[in-house]
N, C-alpha and C. Protein backbone atom coordinates (compact mmCIF):
# COMPACT_ATOMS: atom_id res chain seq x y z
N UNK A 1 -131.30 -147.45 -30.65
CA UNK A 1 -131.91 -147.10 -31.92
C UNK A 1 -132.56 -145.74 -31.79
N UNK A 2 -132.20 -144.63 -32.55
CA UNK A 2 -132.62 -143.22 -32.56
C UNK A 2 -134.47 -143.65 -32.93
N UNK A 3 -135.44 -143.50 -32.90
CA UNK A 3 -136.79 -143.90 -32.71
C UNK A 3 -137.14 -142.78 -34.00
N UNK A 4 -136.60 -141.76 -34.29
CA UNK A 4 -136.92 -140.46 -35.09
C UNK A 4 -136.09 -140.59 -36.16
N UNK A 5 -134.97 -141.66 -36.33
CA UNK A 5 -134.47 -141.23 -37.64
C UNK A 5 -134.14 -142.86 -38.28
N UNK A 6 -134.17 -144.17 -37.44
CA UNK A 6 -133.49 -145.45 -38.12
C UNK A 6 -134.81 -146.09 -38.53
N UNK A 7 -134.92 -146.99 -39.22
CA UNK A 7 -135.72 -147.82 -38.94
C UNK A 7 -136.51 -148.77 -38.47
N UNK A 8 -137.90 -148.06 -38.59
CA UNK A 8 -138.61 -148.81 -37.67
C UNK A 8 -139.17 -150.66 -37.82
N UNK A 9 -138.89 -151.21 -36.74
CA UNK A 9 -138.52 -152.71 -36.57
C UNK A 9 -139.42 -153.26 -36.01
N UNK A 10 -140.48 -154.05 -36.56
CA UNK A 10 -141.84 -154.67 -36.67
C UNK A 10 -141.49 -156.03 -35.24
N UNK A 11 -140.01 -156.86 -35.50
CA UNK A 11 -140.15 -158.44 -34.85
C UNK A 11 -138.91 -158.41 -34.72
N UNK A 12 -138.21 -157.29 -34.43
CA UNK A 12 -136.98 -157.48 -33.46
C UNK A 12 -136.45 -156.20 -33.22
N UNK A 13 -135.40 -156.21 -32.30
CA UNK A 13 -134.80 -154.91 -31.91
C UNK A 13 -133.55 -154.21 -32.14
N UNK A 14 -132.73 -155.66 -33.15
CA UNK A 14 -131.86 -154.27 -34.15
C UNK A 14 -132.03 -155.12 -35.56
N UNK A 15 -131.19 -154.28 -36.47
CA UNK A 15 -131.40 -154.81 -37.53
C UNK A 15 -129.81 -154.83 -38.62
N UNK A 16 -129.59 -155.52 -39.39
CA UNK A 16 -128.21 -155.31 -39.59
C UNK A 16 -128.40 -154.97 -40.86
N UNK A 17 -129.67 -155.19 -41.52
CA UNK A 17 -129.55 -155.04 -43.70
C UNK A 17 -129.70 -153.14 -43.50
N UNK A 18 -129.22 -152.63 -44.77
CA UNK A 18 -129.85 -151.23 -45.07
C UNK A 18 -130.89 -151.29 -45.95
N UNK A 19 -131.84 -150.57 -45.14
CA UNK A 19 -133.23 -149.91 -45.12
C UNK A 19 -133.15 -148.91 -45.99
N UNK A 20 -132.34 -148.40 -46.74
CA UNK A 20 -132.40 -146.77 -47.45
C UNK A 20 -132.91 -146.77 -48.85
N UNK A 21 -133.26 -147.98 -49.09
CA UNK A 21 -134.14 -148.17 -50.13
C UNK A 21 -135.14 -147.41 -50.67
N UNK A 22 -135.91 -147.59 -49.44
CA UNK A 22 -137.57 -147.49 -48.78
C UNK A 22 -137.97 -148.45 -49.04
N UNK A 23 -137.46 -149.92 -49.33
CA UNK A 23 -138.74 -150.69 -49.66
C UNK A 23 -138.94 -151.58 -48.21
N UNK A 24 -139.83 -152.30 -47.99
CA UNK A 24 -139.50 -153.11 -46.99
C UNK A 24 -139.00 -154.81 -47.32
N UNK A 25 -138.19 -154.82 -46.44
CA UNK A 25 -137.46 -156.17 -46.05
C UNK A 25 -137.85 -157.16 -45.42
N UNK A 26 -138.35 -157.91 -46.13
CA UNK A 26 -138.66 -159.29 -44.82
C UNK A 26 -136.99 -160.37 -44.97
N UNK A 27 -136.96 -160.47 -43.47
CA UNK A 27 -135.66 -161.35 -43.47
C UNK A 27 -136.58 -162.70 -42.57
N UNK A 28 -135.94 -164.15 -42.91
CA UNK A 28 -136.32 -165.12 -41.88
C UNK A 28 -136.86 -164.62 -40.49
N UNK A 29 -137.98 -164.69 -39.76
CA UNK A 29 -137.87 -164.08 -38.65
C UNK A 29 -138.41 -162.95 -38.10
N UNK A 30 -138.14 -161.88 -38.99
CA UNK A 30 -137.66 -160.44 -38.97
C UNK A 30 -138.78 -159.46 -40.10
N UNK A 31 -139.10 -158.29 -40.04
CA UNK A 31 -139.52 -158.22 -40.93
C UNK A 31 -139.49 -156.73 -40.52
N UNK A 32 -139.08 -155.65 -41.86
CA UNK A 32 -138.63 -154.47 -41.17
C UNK A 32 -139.45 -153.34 -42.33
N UNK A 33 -139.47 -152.61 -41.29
CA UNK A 33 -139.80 -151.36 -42.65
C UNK A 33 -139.64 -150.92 -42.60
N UNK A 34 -139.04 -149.75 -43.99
CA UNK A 34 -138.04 -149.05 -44.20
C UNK A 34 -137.98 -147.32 -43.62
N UNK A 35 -137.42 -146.97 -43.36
CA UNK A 35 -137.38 -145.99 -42.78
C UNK A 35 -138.31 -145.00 -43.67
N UNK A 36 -139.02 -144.67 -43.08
CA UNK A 36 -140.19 -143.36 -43.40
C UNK A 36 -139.88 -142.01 -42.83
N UNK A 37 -139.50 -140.82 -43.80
CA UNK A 37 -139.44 -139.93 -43.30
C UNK A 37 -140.40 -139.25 -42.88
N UNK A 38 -139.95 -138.46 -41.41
CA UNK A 38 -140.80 -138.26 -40.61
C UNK A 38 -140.67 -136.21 -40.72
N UNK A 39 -141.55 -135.80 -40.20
CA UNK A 39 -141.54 -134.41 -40.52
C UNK A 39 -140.81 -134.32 -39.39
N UNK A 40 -140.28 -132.86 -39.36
CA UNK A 40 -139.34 -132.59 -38.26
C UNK A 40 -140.16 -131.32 -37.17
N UNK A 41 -141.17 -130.59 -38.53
CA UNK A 41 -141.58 -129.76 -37.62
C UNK A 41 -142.98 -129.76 -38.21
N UNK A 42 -144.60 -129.10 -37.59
CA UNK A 42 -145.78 -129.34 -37.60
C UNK A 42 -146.36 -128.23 -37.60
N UNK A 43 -147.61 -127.47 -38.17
CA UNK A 43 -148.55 -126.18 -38.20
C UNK A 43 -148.98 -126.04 -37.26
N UNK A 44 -149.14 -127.12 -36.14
CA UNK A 44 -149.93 -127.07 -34.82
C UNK A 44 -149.64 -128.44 -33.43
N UNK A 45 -150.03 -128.14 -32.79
CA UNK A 45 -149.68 -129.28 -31.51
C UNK A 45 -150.42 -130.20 -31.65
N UNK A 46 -151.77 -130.48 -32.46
CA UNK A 46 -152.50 -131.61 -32.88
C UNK A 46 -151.76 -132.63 -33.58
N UNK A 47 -150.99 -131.67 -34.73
CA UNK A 47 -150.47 -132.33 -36.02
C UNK A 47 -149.12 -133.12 -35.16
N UNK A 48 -148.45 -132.14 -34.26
CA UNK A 48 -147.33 -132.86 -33.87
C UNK A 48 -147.90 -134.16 -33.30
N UNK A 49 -148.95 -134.25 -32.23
CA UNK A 49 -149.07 -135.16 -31.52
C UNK A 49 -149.49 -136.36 -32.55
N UNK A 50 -150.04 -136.16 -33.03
CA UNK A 50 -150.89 -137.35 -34.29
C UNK A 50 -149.49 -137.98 -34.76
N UNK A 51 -148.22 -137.19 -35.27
CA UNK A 51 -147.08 -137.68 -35.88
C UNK A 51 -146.62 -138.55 -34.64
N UNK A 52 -146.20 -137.79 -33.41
CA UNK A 52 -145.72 -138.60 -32.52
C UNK A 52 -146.21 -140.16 -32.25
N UNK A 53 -147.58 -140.10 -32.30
CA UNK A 53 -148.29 -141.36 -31.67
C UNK A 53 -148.10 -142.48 -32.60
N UNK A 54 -148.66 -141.42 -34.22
CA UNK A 54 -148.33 -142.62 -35.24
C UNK A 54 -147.15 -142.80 -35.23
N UNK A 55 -146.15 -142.84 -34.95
CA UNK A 55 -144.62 -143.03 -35.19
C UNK A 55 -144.54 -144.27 -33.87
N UNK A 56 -145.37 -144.32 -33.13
CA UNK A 56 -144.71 -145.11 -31.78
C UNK A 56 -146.06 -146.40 -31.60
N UNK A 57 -147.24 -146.33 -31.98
CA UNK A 57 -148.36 -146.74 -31.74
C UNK A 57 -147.60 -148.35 -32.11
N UNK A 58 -147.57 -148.55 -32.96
CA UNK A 58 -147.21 -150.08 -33.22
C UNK A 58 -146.22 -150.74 -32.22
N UNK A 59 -145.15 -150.09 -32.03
CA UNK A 59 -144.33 -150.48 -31.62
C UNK A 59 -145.17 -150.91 -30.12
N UNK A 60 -145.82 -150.24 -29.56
CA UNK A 60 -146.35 -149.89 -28.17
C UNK A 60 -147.29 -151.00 -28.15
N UNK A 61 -148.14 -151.19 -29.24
CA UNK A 61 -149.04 -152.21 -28.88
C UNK A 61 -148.49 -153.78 -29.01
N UNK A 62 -147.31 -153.84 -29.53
CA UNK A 62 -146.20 -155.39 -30.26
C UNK A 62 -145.97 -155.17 -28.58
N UNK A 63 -145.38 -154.31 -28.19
CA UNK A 63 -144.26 -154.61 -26.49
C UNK A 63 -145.17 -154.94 -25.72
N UNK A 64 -146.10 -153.85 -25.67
CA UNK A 64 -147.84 -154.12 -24.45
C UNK A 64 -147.12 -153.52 -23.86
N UNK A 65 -146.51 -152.04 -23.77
CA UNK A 65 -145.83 -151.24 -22.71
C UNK A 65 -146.32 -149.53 -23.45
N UNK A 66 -146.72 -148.59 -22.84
CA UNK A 66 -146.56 -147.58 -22.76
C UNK A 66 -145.64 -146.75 -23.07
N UNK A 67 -145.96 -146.06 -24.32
CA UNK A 67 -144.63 -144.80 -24.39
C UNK A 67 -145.41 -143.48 -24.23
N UNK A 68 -144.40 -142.58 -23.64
CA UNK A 68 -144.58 -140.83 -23.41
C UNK A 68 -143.97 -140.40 -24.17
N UNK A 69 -144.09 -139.11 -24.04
CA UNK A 69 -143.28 -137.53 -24.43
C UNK A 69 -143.70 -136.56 -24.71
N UNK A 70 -143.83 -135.41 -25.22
CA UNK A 70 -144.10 -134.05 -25.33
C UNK A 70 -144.31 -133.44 -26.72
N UNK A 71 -144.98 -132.76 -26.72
CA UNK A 71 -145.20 -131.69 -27.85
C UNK A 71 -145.59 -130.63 -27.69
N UNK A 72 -144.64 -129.84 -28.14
CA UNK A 72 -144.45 -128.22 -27.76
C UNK A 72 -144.63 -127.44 -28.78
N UNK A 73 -144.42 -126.02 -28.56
CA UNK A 73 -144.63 -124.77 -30.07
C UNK A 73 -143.10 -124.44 -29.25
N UNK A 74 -142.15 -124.30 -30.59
CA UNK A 74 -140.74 -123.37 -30.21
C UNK A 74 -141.04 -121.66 -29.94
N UNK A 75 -140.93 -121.19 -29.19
CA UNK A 75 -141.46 -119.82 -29.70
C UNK A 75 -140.46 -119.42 -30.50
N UNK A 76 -139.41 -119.63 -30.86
CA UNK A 76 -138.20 -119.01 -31.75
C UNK A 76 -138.59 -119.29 -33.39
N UNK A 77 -139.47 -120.08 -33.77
CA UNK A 77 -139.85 -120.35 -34.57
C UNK A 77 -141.08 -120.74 -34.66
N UNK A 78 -141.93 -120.72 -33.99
CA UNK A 78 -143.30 -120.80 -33.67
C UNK A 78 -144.06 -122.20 -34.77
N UNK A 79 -143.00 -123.04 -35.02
CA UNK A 79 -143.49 -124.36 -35.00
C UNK A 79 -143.40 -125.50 -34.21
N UNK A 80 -144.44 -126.14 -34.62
CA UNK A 80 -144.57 -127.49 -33.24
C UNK A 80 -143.79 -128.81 -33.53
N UNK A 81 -143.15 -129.52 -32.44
CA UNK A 81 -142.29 -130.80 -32.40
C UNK A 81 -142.75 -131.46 -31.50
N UNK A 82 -142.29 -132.57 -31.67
CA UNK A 82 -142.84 -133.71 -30.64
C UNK A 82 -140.92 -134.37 -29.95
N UNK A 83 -141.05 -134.75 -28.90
CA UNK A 83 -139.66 -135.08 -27.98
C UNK A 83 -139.62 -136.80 -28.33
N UNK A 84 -138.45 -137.44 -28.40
CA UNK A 84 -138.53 -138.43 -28.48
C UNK A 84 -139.32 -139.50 -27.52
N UNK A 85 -140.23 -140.76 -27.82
CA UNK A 85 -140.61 -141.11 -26.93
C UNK A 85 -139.88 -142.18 -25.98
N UNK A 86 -140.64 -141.83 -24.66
CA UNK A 86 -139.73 -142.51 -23.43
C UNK A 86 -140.49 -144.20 -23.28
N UNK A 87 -139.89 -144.93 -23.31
CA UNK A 87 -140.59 -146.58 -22.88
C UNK A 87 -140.91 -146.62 -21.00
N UNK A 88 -142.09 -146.63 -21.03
CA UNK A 88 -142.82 -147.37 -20.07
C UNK A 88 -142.99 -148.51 -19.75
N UNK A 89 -143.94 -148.84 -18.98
CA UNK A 89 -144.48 -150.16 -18.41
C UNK A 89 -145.46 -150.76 -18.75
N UNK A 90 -146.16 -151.90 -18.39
CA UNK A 90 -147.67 -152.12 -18.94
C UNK A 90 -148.95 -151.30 -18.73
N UNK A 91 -148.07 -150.58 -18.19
CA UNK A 91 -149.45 -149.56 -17.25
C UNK A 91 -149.29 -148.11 -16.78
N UNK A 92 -147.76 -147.82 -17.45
CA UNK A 92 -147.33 -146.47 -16.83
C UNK A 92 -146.33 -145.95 -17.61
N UNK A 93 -146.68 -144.93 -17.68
CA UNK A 93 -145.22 -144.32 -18.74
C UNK A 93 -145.24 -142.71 -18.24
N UNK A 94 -143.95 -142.22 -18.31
CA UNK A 94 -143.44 -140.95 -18.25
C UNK A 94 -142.49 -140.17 -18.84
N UNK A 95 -142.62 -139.15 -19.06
CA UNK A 95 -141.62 -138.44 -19.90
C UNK A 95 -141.17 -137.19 -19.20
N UNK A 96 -140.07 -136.38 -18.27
CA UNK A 96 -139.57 -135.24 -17.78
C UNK A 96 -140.20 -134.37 -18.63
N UNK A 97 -140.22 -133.23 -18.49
CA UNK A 97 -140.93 -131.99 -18.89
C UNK A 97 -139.39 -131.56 -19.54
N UNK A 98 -137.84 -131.59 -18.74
CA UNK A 98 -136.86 -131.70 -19.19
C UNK A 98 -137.02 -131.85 -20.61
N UNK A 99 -137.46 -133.31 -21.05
CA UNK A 99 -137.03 -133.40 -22.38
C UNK A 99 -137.27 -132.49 -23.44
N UNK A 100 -138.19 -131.39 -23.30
CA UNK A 100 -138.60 -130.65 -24.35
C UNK A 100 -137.46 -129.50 -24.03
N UNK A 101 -136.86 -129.38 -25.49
CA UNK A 101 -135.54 -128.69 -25.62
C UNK A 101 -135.63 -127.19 -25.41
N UNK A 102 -136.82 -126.78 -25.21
CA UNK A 102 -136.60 -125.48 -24.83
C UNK A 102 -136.97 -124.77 -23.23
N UNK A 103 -136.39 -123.64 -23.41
CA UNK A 103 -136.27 -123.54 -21.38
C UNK A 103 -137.79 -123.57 -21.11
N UNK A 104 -138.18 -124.30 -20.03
CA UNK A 104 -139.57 -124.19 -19.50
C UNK A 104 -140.71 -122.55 -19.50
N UNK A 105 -139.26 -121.68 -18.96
CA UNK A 105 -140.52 -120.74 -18.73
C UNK A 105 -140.44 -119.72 -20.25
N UNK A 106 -140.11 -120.27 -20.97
CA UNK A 106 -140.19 -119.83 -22.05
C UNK A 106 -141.99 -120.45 -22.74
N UNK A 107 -142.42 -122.00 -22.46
CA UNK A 107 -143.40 -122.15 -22.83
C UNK A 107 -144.63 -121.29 -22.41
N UNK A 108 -145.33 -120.96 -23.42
CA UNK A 108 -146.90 -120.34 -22.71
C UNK A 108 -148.10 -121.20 -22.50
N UNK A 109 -148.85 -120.78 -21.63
CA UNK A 109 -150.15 -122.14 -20.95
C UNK A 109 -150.45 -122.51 -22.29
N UNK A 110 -150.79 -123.45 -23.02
CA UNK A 110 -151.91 -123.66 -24.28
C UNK A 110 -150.50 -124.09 -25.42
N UNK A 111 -149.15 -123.85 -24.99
CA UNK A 111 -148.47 -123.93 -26.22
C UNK A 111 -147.75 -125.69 -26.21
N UNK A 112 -148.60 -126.51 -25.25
CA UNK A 112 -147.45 -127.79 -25.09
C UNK A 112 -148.29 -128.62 -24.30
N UNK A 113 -148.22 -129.70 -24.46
CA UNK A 113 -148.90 -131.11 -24.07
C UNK A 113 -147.69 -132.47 -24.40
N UNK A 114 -148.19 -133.07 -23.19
CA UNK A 114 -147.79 -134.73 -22.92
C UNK A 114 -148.88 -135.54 -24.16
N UNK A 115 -147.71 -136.51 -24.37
CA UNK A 115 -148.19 -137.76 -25.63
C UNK A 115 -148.16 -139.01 -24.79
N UNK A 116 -149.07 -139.92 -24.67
CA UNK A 116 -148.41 -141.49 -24.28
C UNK A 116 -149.48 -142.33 -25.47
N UNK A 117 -148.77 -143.36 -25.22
CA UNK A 117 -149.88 -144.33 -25.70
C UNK A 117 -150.53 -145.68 -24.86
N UNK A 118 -151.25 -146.28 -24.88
CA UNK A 118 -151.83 -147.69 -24.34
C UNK A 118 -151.50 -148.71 -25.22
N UNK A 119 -150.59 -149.36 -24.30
CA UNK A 119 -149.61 -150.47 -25.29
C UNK A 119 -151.35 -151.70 -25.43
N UNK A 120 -150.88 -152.83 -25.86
CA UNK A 120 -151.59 -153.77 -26.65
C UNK A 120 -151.46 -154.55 -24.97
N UNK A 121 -152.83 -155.56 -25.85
CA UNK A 121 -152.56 -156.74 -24.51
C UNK A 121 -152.65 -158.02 -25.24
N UNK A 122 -152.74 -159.26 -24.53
CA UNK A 122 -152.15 -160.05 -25.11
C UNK A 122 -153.65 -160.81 -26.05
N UNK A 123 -153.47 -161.32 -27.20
CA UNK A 123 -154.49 -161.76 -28.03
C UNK A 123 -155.87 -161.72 -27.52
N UNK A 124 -156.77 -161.17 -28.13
CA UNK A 124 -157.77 -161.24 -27.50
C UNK A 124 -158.49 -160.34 -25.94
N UNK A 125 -157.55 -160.11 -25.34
CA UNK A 125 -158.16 -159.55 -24.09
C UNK A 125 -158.33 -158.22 -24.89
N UNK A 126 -159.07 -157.43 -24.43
CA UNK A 126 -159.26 -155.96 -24.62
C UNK A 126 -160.17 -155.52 -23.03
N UNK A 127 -159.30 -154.14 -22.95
CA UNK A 127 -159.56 -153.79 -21.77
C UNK A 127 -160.03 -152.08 -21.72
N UNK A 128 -161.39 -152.00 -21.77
CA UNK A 128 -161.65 -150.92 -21.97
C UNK A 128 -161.14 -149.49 -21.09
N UNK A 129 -160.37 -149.29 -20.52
CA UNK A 129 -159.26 -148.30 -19.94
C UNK A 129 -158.13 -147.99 -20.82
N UNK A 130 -158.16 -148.91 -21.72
CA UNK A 130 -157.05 -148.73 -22.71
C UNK A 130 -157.21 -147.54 -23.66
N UNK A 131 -158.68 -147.63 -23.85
CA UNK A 131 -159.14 -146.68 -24.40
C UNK A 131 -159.34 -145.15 -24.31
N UNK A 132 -159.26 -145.43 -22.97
CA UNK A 132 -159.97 -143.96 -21.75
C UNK A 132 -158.50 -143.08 -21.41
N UNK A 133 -158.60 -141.68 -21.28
CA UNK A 133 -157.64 -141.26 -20.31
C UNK A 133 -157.67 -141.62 -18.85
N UNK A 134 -156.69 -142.10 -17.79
CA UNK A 134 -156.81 -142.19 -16.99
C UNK A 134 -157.45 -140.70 -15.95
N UNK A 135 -158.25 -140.64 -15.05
CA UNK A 135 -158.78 -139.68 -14.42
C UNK A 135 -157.78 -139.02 -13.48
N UNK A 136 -157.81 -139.40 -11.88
CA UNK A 136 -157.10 -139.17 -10.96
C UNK A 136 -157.32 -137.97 -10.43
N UNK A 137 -156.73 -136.94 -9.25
CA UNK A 137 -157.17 -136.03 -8.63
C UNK A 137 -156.89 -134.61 -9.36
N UNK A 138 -158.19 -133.99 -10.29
CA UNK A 138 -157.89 -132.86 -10.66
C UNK A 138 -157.25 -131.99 -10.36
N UNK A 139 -157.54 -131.65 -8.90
CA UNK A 139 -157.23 -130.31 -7.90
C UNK A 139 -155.80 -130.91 -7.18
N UNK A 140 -155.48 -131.82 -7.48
CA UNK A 140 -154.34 -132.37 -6.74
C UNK A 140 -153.25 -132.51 -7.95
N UNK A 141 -153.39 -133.13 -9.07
CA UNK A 141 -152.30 -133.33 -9.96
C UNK A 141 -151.86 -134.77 -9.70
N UNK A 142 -152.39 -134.90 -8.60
CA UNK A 142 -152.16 -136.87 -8.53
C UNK A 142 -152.76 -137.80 -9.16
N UNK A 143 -152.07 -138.92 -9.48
CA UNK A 143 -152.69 -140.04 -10.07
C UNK A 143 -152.72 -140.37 -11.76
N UNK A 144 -153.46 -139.26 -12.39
CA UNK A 144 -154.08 -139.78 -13.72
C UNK A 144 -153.46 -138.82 -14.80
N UNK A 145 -154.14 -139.25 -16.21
CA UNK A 145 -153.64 -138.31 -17.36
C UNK A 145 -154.37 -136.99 -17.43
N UNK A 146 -155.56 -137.14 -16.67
CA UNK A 146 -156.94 -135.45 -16.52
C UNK A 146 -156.29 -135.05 -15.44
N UNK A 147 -155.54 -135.37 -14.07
CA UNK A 147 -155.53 -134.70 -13.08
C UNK A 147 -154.33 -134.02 -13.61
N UNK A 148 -153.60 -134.68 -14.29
CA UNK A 148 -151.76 -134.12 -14.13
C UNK A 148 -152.41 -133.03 -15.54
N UNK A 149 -152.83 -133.16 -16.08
CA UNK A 149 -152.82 -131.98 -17.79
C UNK A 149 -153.76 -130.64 -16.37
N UNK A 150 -154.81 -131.47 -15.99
CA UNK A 150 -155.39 -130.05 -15.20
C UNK A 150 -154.54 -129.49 -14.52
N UNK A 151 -153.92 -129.88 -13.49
CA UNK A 151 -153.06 -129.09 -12.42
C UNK A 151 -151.99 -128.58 -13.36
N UNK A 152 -151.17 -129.34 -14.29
CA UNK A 152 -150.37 -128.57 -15.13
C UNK A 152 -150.66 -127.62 -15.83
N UNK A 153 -151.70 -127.13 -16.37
CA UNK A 153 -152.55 -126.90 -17.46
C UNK A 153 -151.82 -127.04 -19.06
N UNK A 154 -151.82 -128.09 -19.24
CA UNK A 154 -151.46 -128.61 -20.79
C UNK A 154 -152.17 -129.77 -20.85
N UNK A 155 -152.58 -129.91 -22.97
CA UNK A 155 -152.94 -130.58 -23.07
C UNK A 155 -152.37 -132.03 -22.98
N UNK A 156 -153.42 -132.78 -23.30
CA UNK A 156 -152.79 -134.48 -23.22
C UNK A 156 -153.22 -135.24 -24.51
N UNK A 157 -152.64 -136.29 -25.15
CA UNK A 157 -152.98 -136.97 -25.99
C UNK A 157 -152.64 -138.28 -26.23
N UNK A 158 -153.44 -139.08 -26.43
CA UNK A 158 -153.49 -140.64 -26.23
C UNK A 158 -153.51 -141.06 -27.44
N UNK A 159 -153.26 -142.17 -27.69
CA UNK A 159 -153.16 -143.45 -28.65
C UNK A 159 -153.60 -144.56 -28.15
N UNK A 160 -154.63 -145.01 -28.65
CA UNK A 160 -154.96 -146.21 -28.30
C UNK A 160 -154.86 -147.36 -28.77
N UNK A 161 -154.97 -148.45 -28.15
CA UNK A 161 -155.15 -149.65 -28.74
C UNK A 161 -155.95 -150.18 -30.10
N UNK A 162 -157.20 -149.75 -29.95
CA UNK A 162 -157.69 -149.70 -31.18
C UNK A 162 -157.86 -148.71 -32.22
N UNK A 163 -156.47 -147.97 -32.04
CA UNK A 163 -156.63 -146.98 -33.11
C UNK A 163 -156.95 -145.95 -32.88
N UNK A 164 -157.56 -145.09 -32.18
CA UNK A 164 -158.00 -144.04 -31.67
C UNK A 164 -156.77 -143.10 -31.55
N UNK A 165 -156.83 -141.76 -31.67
CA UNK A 165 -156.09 -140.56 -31.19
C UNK A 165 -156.80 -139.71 -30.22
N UNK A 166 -157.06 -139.88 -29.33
CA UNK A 166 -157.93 -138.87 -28.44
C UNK A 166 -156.91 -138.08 -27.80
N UNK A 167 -157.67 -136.74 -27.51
CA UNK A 167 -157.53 -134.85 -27.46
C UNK A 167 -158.02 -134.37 -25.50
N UNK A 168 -157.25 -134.27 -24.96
CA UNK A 168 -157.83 -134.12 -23.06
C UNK A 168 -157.21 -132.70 -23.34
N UNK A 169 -158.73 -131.17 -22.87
CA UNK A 169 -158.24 -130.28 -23.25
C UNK A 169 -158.99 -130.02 -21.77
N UNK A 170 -157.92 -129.34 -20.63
CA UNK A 170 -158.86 -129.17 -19.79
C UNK A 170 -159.55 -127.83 -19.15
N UNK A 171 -160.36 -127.85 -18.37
CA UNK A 171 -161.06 -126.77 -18.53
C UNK A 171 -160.61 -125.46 -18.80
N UNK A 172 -159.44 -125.30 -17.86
CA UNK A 172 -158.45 -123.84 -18.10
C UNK A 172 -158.13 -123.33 -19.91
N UNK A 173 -158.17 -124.08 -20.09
CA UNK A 173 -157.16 -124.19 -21.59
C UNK A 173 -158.65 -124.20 -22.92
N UNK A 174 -159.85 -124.49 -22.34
CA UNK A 174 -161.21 -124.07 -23.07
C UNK A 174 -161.64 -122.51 -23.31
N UNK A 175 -162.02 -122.43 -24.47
CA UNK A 175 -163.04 -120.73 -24.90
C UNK A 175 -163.69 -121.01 -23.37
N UNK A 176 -163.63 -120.24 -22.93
CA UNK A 176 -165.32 -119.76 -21.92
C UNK A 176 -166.87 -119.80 -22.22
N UNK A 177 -167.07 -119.89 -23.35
CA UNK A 177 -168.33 -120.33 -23.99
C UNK A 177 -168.15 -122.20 -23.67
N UNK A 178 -167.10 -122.73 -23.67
CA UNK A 178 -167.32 -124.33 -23.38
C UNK A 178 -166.78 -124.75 -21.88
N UNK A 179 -166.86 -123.51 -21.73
CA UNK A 179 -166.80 -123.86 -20.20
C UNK A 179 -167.73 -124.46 -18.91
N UNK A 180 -168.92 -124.01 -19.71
CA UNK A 180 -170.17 -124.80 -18.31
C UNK A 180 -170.54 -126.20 -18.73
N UNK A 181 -170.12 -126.34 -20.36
CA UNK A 181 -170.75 -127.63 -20.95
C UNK A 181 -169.52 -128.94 -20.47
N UNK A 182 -168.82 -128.25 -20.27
CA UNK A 182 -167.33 -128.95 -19.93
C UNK A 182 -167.08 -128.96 -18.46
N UNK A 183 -167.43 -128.84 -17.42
CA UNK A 183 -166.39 -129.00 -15.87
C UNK A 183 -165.16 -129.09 -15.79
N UNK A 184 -164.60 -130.61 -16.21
CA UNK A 184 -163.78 -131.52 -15.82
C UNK A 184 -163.26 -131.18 -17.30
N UNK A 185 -163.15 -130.81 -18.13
CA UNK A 185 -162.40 -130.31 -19.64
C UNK A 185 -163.08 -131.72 -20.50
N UNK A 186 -162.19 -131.77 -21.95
CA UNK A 186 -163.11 -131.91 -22.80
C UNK A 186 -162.49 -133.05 -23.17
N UNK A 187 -162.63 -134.28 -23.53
CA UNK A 187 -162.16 -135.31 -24.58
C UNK A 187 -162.54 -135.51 -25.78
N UNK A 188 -161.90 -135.81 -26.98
CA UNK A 188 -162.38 -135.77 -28.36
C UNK A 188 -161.65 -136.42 -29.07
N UNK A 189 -161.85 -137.31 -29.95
CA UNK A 189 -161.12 -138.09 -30.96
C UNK A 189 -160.87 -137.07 -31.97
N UNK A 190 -159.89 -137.06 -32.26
CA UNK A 190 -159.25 -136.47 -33.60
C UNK A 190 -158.21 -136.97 -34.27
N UNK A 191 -158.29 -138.28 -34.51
CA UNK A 191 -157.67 -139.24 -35.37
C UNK A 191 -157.77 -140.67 -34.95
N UNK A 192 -157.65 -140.91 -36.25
CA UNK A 192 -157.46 -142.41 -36.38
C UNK A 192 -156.32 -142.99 -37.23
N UNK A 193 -155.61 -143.96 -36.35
CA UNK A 193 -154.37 -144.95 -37.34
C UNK A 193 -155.07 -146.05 -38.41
């Protein structure tokens, strides 16, 4: 299922009625909604990421698995896209730097950031990490969602479980005026589903 262009599927994983309605379909079982067009391109890497997450957030918290991917500025057109997202694990997700369609060293520091989300858990549990970017070794690039955006220097952006869109901008990639208030770079909610 193309994730960017079919419809998106609430309680199963294909679907056989057409969706081109727009309305939504409940079948026995099943219950689908109709394909929503999605923008193709964005004013900024915020806007892309917010589209990306909302486009995948549900799905992520129904599986309880993690999705990635990217959002970049084209410089050929100097608007922002988001890469399709990749399915993870309950606890881990990744996306190649590959997937973003344009040649690497064409990107500039500040023009591109990683998307994942924190899939759901099962009724009732809530686990406050779900919430959090993972940390891990700044100066190393090992481990977490702050160490890998620092050593990379790009931003990061999460989806959470309860709704949240949070913003990991790290120190490199800050004005210099928010640089002493910041160390370890900055986290910030800037949306909500």
């Amino acid at each position: 299922m193309d994730l960017l262009s079919d419809a998106a599927v609430l309680n199963a994983e294909k679907i056989t009625s057409d969706a081109s309605t727009g309305q939504v379909i409940t079948l026995p079982e099943i219950t689908v909604v109709a394909d929503v067009p999605l923008k193709t391109k964005y004013p900024s890497l915020d806007d892309a990421a917010f589209g990306a997450l909302a486009h995948i957030i549900d799905k992520s918290i129904k599986e309880m698995v993690e999705y990635a991917g990217w959002v970049y500025k084209n410089p050929n057109d100097s608007n922002f896209y988001f890469t399709p997202p990749r399915k993870g694990k309950a606890d881990y997700s990744f996306a190649p730097k590959s997937d973003i369609p344009v040649t690497a060293n064409l990107l500039a520091i500040g023009s591109y950031g990683c998307y994942h989300t924190h899939g759901g858990r099962p009724k009732g549990v809530v686990v406050q990490t779900d919430e959090e970017f993972s940390i891990g070794n700044i100066f190393t690039g090992e481990g977490g969602d702050k160490a890998k955006a620092t050593y990379g220097k790009y931003f990061c952006y999460l989806g959470t479980p309860q709704g949240q869109i949070k913003k990991y901008t790290p120190i490199d990639l800050l004005p210099a005026t928010q640089q002493s208030q910041n160390p370890t770079g900055l986290v910030e909610t800037i949306g909500n589903f």
